[in-house]
C-alpha atoms as a PDB file:
ATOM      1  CA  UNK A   1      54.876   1.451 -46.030  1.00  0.00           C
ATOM      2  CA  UNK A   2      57.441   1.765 -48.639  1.00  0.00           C
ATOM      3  CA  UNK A   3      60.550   3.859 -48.439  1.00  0.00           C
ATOM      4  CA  UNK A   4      63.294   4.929 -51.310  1.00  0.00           C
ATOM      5  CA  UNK A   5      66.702   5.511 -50.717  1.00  0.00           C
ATOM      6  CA  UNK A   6      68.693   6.859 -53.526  1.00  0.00           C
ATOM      7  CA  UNK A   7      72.186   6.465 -54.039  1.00  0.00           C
ATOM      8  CA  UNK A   8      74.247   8.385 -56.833  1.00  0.00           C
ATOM      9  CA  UNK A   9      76.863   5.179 -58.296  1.00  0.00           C
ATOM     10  CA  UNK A  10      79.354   6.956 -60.624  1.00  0.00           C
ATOM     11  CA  UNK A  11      81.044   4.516 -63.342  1.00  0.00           C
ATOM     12  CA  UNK A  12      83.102   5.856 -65.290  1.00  0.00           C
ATOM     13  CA  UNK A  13      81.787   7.794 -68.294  1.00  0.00           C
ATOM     14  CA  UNK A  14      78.165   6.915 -67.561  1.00  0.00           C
ATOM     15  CA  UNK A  15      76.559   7.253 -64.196  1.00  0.00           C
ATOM     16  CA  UNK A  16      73.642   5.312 -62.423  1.00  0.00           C
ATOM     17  CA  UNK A  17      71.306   6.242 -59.509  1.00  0.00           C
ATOM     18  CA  UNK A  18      70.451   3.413 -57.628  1.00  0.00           C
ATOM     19  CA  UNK A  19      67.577   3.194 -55.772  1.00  0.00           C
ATOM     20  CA  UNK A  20      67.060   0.503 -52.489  1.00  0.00           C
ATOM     21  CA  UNK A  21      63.329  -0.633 -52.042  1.00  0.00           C
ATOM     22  CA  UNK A  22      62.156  -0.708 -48.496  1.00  0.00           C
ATOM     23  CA  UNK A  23      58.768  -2.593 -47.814  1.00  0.00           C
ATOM     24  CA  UNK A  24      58.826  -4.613 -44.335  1.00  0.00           C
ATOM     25  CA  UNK A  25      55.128  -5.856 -44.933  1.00  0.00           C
ATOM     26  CA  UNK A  26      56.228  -7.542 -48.123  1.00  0.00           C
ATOM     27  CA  UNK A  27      59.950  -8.537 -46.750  1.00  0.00           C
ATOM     28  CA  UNK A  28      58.242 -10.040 -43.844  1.00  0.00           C
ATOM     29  CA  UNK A  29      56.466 -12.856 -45.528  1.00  0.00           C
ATOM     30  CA  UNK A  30      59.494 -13.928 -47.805  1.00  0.00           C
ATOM     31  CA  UNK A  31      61.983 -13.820 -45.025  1.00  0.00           C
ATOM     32  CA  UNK A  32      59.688 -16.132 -42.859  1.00  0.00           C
ATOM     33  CA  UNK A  33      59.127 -18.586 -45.702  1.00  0.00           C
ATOM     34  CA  UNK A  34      63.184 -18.924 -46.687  1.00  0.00           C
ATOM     35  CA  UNK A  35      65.764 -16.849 -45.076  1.00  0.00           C
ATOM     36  CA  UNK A  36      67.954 -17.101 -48.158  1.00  0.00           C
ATOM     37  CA  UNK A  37      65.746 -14.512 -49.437  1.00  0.00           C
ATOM     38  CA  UNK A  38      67.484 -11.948 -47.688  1.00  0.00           C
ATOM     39  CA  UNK A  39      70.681 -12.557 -50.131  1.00  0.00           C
ATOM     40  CA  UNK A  40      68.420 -10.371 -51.953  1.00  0.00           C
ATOM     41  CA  UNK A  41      67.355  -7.876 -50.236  1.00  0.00           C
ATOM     42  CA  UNK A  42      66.575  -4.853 -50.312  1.00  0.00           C
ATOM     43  CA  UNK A  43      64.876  -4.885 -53.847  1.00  0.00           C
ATOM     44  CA  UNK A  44      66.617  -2.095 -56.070  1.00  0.00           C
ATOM     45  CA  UNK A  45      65.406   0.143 -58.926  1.00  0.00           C
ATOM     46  CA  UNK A  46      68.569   1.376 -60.960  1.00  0.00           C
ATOM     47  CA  UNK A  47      67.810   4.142 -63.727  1.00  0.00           C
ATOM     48  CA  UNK A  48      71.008   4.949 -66.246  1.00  0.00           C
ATOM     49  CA  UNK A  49      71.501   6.289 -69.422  1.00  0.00           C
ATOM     50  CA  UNK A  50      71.386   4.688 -72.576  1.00  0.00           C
ATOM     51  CA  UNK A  51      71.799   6.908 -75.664  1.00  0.00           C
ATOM     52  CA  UNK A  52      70.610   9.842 -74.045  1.00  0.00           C
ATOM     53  CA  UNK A  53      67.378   8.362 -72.397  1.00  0.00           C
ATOM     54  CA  UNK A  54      66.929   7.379 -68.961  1.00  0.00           C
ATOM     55  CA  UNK A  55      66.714   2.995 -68.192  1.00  0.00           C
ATOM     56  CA  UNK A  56      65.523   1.409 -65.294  1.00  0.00           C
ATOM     57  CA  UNK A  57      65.972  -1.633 -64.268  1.00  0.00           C
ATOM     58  CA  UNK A  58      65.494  -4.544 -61.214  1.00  0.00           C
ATOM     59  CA  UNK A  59      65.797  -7.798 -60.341  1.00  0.00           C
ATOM     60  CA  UNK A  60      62.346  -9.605 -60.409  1.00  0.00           C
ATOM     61  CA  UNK A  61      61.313 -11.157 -57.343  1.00  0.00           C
ATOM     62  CA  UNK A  62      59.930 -14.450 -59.035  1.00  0.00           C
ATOM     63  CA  UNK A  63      63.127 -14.501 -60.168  1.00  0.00           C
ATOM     64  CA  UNK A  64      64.562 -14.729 -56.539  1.00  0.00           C
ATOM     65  CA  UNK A  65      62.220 -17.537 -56.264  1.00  0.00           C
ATOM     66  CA  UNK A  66      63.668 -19.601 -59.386  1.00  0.00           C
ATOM     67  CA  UNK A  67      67.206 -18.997 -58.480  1.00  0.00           C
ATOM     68  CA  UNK A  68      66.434 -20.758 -54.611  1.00  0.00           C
ATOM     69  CA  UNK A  69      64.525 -23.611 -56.476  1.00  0.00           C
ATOM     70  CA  UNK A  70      61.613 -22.237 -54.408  1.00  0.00           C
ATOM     71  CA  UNK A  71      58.669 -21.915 -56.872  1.00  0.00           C
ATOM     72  CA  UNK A  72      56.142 -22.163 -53.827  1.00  0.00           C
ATOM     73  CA  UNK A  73      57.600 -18.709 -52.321  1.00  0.00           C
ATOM     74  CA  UNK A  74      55.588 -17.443 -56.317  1.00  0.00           C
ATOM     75  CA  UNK A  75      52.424 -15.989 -54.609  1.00  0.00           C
ATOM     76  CA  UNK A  76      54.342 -14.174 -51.617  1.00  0.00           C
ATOM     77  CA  UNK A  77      56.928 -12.665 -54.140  1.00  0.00           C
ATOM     78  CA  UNK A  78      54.283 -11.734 -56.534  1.00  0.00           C
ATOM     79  CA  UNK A  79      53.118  -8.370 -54.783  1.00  0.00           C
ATOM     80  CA  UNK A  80      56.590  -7.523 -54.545  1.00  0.00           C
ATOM     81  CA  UNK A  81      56.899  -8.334 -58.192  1.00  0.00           C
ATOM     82  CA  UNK A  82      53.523  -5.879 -58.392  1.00  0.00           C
ATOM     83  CA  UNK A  83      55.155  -3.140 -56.505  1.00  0.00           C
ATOM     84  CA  UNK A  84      58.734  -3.024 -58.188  1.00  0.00           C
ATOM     85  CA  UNK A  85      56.453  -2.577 -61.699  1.00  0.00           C
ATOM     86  CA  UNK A  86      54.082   0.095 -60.314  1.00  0.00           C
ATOM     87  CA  UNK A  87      57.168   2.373 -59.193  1.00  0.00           C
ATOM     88  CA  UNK A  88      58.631   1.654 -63.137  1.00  0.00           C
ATOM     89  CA  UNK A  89      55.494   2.682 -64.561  1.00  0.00           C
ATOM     90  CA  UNK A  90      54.855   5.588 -62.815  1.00  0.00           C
ATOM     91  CA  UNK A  91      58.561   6.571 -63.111  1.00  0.00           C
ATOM     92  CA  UNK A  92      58.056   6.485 -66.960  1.00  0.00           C
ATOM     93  CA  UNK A  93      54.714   7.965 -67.093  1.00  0.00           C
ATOM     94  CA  UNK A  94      56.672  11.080 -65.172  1.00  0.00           C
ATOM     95  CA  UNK A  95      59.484  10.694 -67.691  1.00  0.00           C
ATOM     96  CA  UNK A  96      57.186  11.092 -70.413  1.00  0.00           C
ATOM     97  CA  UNK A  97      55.393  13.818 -69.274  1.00  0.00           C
ATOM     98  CA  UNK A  98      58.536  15.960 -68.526  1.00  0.00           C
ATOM     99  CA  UNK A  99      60.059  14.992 -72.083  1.00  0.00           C
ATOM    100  CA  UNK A 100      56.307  16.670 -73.458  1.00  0.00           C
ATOM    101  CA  UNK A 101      56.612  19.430 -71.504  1.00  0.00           C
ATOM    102  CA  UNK A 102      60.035  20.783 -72.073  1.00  0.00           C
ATOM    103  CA  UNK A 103      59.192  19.613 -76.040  1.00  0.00           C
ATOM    104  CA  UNK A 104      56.579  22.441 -75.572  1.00  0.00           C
ATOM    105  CA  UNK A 105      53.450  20.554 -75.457  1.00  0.00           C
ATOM    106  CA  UNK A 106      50.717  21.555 -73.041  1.00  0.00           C
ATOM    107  CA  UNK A 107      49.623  19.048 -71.184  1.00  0.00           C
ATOM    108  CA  UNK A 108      46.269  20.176 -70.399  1.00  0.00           C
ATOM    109  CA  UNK A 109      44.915  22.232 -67.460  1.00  0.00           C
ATOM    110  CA  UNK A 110      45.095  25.953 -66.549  1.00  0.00           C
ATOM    111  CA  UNK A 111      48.604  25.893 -66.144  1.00  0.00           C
ATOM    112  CA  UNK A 112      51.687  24.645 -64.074  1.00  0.00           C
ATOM    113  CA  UNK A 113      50.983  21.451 -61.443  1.00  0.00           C
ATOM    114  CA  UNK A 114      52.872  20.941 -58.002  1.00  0.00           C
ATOM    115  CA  UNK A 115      55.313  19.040 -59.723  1.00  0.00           C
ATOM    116  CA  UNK A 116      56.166  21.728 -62.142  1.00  0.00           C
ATOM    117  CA  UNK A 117      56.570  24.687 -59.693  1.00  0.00           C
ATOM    118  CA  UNK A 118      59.656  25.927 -57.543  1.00  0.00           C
ATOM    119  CA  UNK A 119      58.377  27.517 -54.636  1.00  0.00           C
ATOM    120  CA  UNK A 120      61.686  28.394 -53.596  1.00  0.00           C
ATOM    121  CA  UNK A 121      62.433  32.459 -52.967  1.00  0.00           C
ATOM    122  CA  UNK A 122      58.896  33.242 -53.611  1.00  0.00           C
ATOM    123  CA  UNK A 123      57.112  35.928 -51.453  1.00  0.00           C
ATOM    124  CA  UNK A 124      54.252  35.179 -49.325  1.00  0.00           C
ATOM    125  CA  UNK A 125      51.073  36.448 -49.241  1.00  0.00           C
ATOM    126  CA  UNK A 126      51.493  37.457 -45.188  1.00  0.00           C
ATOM    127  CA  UNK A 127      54.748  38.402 -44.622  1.00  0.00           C
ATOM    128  CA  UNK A 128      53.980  38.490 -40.283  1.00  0.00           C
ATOM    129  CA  UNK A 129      51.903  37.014 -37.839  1.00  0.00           C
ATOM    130  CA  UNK A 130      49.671  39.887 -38.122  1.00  0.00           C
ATOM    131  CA  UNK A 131      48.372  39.344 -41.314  1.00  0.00           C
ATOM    132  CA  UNK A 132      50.322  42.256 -43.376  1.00  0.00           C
ATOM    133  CA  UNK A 133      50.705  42.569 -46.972  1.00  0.00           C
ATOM    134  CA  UNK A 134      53.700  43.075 -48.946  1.00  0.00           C
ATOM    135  CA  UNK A 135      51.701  45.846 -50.923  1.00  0.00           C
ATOM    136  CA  UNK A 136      50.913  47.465 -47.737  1.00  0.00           C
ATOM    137  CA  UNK A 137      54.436  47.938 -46.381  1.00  0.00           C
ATOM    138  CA  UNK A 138      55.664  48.662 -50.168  1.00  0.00           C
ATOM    139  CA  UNK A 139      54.382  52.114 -50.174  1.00  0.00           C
ATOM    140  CA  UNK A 140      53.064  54.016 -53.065  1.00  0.00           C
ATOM    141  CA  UNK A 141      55.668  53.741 -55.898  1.00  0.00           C
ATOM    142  CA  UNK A 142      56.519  57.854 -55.003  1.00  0.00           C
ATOM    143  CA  UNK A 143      58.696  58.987 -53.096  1.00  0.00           C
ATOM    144  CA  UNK A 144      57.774  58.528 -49.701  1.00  0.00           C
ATOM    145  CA  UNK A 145      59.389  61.499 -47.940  1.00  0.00           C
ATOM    146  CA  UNK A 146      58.635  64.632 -49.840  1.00  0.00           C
ATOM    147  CA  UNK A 147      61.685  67.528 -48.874  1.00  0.00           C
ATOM    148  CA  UNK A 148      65.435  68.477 -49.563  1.00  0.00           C
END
């Protein structure tokens, strides 16, 4: 299991969003082999701007390992290292694909994905729990009472 908890870090004229890493399974190990590890824990992901494009950047976890003088704790801080890269990539990937996108390039497909819809104050198809239509309760587009 991995968790993300994002934390807004204003400084000054830029700002940063810092993001705190939580994976037990791959604290676990670390934490049992030297408990100076946890000097370094959680394992953050912080993404800033740099002439108007987004950075990200973290700590490596072999690098924990170096700074302890603890190059044995390399294979349990390696699928840390693995994970900390994979959440980077795909960050970018995303990044990439939004900067094509609102450049006006289709990306392929029929049309919008998930990640590019709002579904926020849109009707439903079954507006009760017996199944009615909006274009049933709408009426005709007349006027629906005829007289003075």
């Amino acid at each position: 299991m991995v968790g993300y908890v994002g934390q807004h870090v204003p400084a000054g004229g830029d700002d940063a969003i810092v993001f705190g890493i939580c994976s037990p399974e791959l604290y676990g190990a670390l934490l049992v082999a030297d408990i100076r590890v946890s000097a370094f824990l959680p394992c953050r992901i912080a993404a800033y701007s740099v002439a108007g494009r987004v950075t990200l950047a973290s700590v490596s976890p072999l690098e924990f390992c170096r700074m302890l003088d603890r190059p044995d704790l390399a294979p349990l801080a390696t699928p840390l290292e693995a994970l900390l890269l994979r959440i980077m990539e795909d960050a970018a990937e995303a990044a990439a694909a939004t900067e094509l996108v609102a450049a006006g390039k289709h990306l392929g497909g029929l049309g919008a994905t998930e990640d590019q819809m709002n579904v926020r104050g849109s009707i439903p198809q079954r507006i009760d729990c017996r199944g009615s239509k909006l274009e049933d309760v709408a009426g005709t587009g007349e006027h629906d009472s005829p007289g003075g």
